[in-house]
C-alpha atoms as a PDB file:
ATOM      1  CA  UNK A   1      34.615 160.161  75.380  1.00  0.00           C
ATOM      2  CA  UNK A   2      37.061 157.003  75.720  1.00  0.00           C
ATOM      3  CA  UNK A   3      37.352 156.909  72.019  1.00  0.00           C
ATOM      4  CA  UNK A   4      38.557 160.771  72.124  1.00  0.00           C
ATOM      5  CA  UNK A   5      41.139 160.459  75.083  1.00  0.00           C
ATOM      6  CA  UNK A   6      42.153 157.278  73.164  1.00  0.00           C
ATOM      7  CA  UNK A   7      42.846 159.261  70.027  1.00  0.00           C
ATOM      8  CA  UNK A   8      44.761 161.922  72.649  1.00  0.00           C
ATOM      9  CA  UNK A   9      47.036 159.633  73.716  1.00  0.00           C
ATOM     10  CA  UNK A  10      48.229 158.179  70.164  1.00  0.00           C
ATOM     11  CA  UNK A  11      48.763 161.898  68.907  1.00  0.00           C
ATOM     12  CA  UNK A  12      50.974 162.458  72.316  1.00  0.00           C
ATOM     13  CA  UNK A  13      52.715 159.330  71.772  1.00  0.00           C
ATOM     14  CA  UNK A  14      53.445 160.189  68.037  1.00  0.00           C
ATOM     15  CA  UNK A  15      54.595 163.591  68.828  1.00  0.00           C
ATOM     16  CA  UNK A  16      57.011 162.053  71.256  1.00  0.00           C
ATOM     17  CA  UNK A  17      58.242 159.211  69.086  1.00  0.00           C
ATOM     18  CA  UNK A  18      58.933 161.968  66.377  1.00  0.00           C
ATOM     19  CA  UNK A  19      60.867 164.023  68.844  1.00  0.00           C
ATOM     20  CA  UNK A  20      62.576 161.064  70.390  1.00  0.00           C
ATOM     21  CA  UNK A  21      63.908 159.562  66.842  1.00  0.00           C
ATOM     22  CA  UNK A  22      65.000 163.301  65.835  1.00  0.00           C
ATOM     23  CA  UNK A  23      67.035 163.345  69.260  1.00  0.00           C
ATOM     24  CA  UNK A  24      68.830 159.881  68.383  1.00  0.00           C
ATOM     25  CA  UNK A  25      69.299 160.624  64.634  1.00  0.00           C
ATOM     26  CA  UNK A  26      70.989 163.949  65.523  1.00  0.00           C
ATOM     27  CA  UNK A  27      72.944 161.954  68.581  1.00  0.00           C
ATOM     28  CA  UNK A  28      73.610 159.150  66.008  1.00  0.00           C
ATOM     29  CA  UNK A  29      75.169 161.314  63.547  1.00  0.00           C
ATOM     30  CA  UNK A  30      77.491 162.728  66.270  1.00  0.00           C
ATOM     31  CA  UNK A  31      78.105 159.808  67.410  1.00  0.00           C
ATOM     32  CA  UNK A  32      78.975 158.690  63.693  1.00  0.00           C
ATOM     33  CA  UNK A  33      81.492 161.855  63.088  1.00  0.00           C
ATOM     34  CA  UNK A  34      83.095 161.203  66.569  1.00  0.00           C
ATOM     35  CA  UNK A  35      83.807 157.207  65.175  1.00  0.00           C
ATOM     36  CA  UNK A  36      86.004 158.226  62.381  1.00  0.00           C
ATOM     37  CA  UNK A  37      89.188 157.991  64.419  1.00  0.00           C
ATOM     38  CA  UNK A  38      88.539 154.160  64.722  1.00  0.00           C
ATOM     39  CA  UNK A  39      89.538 154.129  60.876  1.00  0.00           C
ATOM     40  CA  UNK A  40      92.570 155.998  61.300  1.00  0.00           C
ATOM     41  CA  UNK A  41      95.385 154.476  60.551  1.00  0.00           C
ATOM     42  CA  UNK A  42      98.857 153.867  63.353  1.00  0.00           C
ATOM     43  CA  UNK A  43     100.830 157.024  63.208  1.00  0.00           C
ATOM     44  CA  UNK A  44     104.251 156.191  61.483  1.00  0.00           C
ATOM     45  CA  UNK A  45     107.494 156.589  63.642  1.00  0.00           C
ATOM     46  CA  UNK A  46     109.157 159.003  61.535  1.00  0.00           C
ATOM     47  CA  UNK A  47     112.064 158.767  63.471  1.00  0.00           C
ATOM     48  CA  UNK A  48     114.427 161.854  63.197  1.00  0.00           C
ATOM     49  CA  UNK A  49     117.900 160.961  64.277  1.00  0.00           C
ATOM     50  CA  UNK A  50     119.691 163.789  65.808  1.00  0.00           C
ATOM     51  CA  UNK A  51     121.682 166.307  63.560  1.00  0.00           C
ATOM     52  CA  UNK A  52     124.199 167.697  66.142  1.00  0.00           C
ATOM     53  CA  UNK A  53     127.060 169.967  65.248  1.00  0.00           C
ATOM     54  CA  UNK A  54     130.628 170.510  66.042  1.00  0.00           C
ATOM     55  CA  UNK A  55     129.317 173.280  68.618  1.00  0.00           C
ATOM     56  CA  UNK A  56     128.517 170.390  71.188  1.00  0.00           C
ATOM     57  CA  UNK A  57     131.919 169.156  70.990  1.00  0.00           C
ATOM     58  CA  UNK A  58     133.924 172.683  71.013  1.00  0.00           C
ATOM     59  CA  UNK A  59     131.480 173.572  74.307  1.00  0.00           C
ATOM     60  CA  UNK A  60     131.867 170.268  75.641  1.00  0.00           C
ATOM     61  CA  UNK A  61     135.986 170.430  75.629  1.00  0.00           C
ATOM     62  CA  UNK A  62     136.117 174.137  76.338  1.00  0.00           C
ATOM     63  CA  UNK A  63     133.076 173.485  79.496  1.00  0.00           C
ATOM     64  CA  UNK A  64     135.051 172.674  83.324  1.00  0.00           C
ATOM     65  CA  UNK A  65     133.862 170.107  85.219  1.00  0.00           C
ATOM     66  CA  UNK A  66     132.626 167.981  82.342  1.00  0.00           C
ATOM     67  CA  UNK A  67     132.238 164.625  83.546  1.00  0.00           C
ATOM     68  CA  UNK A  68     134.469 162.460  81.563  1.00  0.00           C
ATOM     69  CA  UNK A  69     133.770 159.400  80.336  1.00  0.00           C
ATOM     70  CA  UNK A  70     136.775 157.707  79.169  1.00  0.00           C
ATOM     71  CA  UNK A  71     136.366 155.757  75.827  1.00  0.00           C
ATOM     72  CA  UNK A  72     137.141 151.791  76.894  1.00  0.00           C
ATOM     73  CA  UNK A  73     139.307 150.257  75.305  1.00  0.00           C
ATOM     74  CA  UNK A  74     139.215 148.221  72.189  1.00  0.00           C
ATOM     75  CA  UNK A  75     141.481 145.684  70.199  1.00  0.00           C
ATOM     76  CA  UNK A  76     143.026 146.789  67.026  1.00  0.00           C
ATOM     77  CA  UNK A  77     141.608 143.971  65.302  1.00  0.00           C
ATOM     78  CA  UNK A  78     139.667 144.735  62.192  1.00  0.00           C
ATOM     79  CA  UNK A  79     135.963 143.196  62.160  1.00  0.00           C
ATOM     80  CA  UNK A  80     135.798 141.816  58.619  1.00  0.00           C
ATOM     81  CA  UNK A  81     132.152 141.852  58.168  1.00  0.00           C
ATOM     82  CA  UNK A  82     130.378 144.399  56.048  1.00  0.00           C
ATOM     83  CA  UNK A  83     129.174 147.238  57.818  1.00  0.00           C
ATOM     84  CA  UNK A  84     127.092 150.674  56.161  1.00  0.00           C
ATOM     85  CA  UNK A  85     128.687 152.821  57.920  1.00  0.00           C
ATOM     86  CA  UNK A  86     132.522 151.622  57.827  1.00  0.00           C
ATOM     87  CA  UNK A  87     133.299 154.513  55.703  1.00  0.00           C
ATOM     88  CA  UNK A  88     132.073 157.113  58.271  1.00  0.00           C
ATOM     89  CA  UNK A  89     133.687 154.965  60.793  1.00  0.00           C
ATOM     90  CA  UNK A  90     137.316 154.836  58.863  1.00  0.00           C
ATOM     91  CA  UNK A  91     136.908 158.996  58.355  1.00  0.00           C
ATOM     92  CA  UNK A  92     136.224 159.479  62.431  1.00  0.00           C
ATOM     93  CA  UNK A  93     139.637 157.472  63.016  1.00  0.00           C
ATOM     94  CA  UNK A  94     141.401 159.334  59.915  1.00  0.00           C
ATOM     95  CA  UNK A  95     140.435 162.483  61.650  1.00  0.00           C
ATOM     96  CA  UNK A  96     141.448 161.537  65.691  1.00  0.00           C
ATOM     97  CA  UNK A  97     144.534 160.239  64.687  1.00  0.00           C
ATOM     98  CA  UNK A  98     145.942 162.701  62.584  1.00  0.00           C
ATOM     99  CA  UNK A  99     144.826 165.445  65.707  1.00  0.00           C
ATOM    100  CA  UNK A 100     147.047 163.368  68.011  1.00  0.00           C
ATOM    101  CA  UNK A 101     149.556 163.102  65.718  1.00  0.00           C
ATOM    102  CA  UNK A 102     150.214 166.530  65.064  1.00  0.00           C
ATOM    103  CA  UNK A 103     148.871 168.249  68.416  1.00  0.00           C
ATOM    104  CA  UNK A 104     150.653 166.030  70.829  1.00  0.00           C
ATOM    105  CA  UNK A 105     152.954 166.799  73.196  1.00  0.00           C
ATOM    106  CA  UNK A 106     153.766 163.836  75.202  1.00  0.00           C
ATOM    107  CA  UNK A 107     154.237 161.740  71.362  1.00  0.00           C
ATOM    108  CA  UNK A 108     150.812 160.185  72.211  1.00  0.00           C
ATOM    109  CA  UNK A 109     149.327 158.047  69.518  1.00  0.00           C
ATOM    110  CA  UNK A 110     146.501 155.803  68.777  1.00  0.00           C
ATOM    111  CA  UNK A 111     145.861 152.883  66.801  1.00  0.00           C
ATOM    112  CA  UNK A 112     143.267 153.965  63.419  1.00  0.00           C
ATOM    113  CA  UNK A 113     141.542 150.256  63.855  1.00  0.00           C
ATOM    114  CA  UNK A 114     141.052 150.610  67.810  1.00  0.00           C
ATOM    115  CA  UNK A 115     139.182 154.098  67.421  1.00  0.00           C
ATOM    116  CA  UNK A 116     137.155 152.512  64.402  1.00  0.00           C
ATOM    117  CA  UNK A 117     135.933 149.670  66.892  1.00  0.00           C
ATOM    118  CA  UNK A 118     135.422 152.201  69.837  1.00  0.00           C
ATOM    119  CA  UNK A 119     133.172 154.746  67.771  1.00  0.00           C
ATOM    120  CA  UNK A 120     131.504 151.244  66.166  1.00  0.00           C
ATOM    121  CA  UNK A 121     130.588 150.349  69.790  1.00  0.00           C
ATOM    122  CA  UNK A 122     129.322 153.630  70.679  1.00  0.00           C
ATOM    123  CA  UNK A 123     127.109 153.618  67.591  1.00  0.00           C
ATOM    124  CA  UNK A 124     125.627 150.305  67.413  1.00  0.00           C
ATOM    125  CA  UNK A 125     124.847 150.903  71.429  1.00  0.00           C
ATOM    126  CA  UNK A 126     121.912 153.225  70.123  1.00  0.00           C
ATOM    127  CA  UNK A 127     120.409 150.024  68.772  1.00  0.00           C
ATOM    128  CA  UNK A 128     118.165 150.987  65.830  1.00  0.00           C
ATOM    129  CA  UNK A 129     119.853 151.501  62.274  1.00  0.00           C
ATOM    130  CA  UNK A 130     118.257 155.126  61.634  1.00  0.00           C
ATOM    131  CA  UNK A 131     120.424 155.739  65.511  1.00  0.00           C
ATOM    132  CA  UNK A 132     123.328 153.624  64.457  1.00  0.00           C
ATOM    133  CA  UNK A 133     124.036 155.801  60.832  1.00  0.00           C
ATOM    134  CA  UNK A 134     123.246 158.914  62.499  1.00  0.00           C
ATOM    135  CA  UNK A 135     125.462 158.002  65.309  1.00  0.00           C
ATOM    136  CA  UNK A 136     128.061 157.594  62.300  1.00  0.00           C
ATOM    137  CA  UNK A 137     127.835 160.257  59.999  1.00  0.00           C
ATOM    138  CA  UNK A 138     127.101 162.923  63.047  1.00  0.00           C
ATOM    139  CA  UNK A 139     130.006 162.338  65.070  1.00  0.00           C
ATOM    140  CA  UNK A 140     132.710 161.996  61.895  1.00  0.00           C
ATOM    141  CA  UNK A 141     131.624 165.517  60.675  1.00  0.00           C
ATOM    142  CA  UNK A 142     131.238 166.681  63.852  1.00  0.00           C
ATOM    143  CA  UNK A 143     134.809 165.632  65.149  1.00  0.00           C
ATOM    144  CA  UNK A 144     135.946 166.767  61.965  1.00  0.00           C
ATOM    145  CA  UNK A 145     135.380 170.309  61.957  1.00  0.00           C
ATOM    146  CA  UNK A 146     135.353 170.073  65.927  1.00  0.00           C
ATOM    147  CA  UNK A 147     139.267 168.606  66.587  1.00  0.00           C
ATOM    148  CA  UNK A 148     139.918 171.745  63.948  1.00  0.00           C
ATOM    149  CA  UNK A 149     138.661 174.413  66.022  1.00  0.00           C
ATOM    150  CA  UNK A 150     141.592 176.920  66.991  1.00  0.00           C
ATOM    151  CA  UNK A 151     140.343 176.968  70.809  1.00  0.00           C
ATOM    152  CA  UNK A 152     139.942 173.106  70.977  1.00  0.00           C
ATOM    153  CA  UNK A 153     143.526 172.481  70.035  1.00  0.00           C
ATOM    154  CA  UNK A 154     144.521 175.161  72.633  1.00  0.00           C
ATOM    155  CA  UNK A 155     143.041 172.950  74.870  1.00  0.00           C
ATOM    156  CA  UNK A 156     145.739 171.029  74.292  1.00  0.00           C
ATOM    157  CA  UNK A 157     148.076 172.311  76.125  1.00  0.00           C
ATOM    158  CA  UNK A 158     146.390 172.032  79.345  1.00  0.00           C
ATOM    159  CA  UNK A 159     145.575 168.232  78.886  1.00  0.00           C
ATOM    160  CA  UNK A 160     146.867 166.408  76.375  1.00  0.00           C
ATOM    161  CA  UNK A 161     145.900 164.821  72.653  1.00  0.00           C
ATOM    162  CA  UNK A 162     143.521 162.249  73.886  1.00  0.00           C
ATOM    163  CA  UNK A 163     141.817 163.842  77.056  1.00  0.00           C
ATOM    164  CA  UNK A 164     140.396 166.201  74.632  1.00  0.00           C
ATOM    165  CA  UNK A 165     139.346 162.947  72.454  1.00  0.00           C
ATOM    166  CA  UNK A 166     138.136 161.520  74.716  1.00  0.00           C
ATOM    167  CA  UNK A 167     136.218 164.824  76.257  1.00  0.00           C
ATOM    168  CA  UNK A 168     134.696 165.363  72.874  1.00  0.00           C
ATOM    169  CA  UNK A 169     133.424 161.860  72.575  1.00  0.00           C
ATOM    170  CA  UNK A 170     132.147 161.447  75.902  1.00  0.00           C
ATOM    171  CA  UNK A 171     130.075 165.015  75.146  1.00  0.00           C
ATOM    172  CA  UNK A 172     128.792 163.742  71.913  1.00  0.00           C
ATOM    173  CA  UNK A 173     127.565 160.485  72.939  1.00  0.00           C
ATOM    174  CA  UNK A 174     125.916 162.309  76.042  1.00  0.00           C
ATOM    175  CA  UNK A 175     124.189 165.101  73.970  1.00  0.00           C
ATOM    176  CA  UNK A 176     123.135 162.403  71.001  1.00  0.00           C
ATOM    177  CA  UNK A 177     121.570 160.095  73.432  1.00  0.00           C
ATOM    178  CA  UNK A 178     119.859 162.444  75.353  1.00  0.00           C
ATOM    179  CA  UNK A 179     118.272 163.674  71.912  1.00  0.00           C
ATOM    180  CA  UNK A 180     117.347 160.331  71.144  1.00  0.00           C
ATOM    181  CA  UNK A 181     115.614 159.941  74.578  1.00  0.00           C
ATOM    182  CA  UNK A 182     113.409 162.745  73.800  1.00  0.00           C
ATOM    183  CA  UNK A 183     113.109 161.741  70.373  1.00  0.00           C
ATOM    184  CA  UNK A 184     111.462 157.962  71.826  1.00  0.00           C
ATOM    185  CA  UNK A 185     109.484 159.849  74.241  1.00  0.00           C
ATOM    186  CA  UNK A 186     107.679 162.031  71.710  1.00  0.00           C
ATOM    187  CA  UNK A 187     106.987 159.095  69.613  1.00  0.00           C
ATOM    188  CA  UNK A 188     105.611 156.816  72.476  1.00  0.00           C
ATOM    189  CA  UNK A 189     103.286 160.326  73.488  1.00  0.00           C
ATOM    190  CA  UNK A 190     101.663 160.170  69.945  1.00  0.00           C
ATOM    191  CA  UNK A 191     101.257 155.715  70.161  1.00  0.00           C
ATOM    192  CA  UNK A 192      99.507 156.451  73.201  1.00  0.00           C
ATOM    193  CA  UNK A 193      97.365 159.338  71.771  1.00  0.00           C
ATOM    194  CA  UNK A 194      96.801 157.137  69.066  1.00  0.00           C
ATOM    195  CA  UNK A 195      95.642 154.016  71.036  1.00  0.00           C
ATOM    196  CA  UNK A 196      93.166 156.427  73.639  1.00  0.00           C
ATOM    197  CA  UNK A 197      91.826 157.941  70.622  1.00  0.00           C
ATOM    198  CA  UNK A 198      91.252 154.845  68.634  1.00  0.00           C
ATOM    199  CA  UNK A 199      89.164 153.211  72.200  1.00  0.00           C
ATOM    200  CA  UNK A 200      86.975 156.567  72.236  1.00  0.00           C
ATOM    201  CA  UNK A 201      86.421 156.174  68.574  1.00  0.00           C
ATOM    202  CA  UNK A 202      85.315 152.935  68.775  1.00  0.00           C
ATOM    203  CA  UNK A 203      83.332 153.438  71.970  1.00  0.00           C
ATOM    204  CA  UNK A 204      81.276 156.043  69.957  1.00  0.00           C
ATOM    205  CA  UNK A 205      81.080 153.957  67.058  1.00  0.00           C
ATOM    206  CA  UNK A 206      78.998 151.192  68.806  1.00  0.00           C
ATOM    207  CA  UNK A 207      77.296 154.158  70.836  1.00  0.00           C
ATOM    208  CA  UNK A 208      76.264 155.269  67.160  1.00  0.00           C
ATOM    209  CA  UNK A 209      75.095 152.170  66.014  1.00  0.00           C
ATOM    210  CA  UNK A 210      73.059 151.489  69.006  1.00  0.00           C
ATOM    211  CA  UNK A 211      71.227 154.772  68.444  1.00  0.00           C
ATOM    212  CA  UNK A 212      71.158 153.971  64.848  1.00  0.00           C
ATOM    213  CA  UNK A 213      69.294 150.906  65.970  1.00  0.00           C
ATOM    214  CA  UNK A 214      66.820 152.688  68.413  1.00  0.00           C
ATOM    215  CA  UNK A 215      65.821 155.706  65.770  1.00  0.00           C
ATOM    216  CA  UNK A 216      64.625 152.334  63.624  1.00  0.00           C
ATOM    217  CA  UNK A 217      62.687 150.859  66.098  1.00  0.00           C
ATOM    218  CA  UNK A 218      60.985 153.771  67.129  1.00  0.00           C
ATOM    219  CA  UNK A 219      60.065 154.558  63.781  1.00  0.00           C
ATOM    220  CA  UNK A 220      58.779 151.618  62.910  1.00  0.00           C
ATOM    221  CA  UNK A 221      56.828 152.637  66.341  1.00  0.00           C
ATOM    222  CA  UNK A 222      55.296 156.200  64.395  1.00  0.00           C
ATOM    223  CA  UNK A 223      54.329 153.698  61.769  1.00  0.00           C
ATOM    224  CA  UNK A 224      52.428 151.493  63.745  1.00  0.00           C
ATOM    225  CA  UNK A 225      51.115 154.270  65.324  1.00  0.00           C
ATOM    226  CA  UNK A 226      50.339 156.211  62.212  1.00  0.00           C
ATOM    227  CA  UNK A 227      48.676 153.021  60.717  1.00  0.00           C
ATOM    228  CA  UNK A 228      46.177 152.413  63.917  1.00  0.00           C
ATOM    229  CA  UNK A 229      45.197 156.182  64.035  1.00  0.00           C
ATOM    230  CA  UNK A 230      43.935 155.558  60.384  1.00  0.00           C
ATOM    231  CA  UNK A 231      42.478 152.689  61.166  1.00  0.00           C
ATOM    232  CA  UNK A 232      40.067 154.419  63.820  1.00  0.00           C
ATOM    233  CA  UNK A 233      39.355 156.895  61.730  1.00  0.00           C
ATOM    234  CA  UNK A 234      37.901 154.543  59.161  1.00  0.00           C
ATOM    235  CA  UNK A 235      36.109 152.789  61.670  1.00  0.00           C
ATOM    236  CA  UNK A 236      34.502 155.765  62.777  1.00  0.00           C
ATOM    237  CA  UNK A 237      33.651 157.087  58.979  1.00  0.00           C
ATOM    238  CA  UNK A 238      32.064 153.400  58.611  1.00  0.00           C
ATOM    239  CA  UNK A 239      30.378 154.121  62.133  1.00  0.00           C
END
């Protein structure tokens, strides 16, 4: 009787060792798919400057109550060292000057090296180089095809030459920064993403390996098991 509710017991415990290491193999392989983001690699900035048009400067001129940011003033000394984006720089100036020059009414002019070194400030104050060349090459065609704009130079004669200069570079500057602030933003979101995802990864990851561990040790268990059921049953055939 002993010997029966002995043998019982074993083929309980081996039925529930089997279903207990079938629950942890199918929660270790889970566990195992749900680790893959801890080999993923850091998401790239990709940074996309901002591709504004003249539209943001025509609106910005032609809009009332803009608040105007006057451009400060700079020297018209010439910075000698070599700069990537001099060229876009020089072809901002080319373009302001020649619009005061021709559109002025009060014989307003500006110095060509002064404007380089104010749009120079105004680009290297977005910081990074992908900002700084975008900054450049933006605001030179933009200005460009802006300042040539039938209703902008009718806004002329309300104002004068260089309040609508400085109008359409105070708008620009606003409009590309605030792009740029989203831009940042977006790109900190996905860092973030990144860095909970890579914790939950790796959470699961050791979660997987522990039950990786555990469906081991209890099958070595249905072994043991397996082997002492066999082993009574021989000593009862010798019996």
């Amino acid at each position: 009787m002993l010997e029966k509710l002995e043998n019982t017991y074993l083929s309980i415990l081996r039925f529930v060792v089997i279903a207990v290491s079938g629950c942890l193999l199918i929660a270790f392989i889970f566990l195992a798919i749900g680790s893959l983001g801890a080999f993923k690699s850091a998401p790239s900035e990709n940074k996309k400057p901002p591709q504004l048009t003249e539209q943001v400067i025509i609106k910005g001129v032609l809009a009332k109550n803009v608040s105007e940011q006057p451009a400060a003033a700079a020297s018209d000394q010439e910075d000698t060292k070599e700069d990537p984006n001099k060229v876009q720089y020089d072809r901002a100036a080319t373009v302001i000057g020649n619009f005061v020059s021709k559109y002025t009414t009060t014989g307003e002019t500006v110095g060509k090296q002064a404007v380089v070194n104010i749009v120079k400030g105004k680009a290297e104050a977005q910081n990074e180089p992908e900002y700084v060349a975008a900054y450049a090459k933006t605001f030179a065609d933009s200005m460009e095809k802006g300042l040539a704009n039938p209703q902008v130079i009718e806004a002329v004669k309300s104002s004068s030459t260089l309040d609508v200069v400085n109008r359409a570079m105070s708008v620009f500057t606003t409009a590309f920064m605030e792009n740029v602030r989203v831009e940042r933003l977006a790109i900190e979101k996905k860092e973030n993403q990144y860095s909970k995802d890579k914790v939950a990864a790796t959470t699961s990851l050791y979660m997987a390996g522990g039950a990786f561990a555990a469906f081991l040790l209890i099958v070595f268990l249905s072994i043991f098991i397996k082997i002492e059921r066999n082993l009574r049953k021989l000593e009862i055939i010798k019996a």
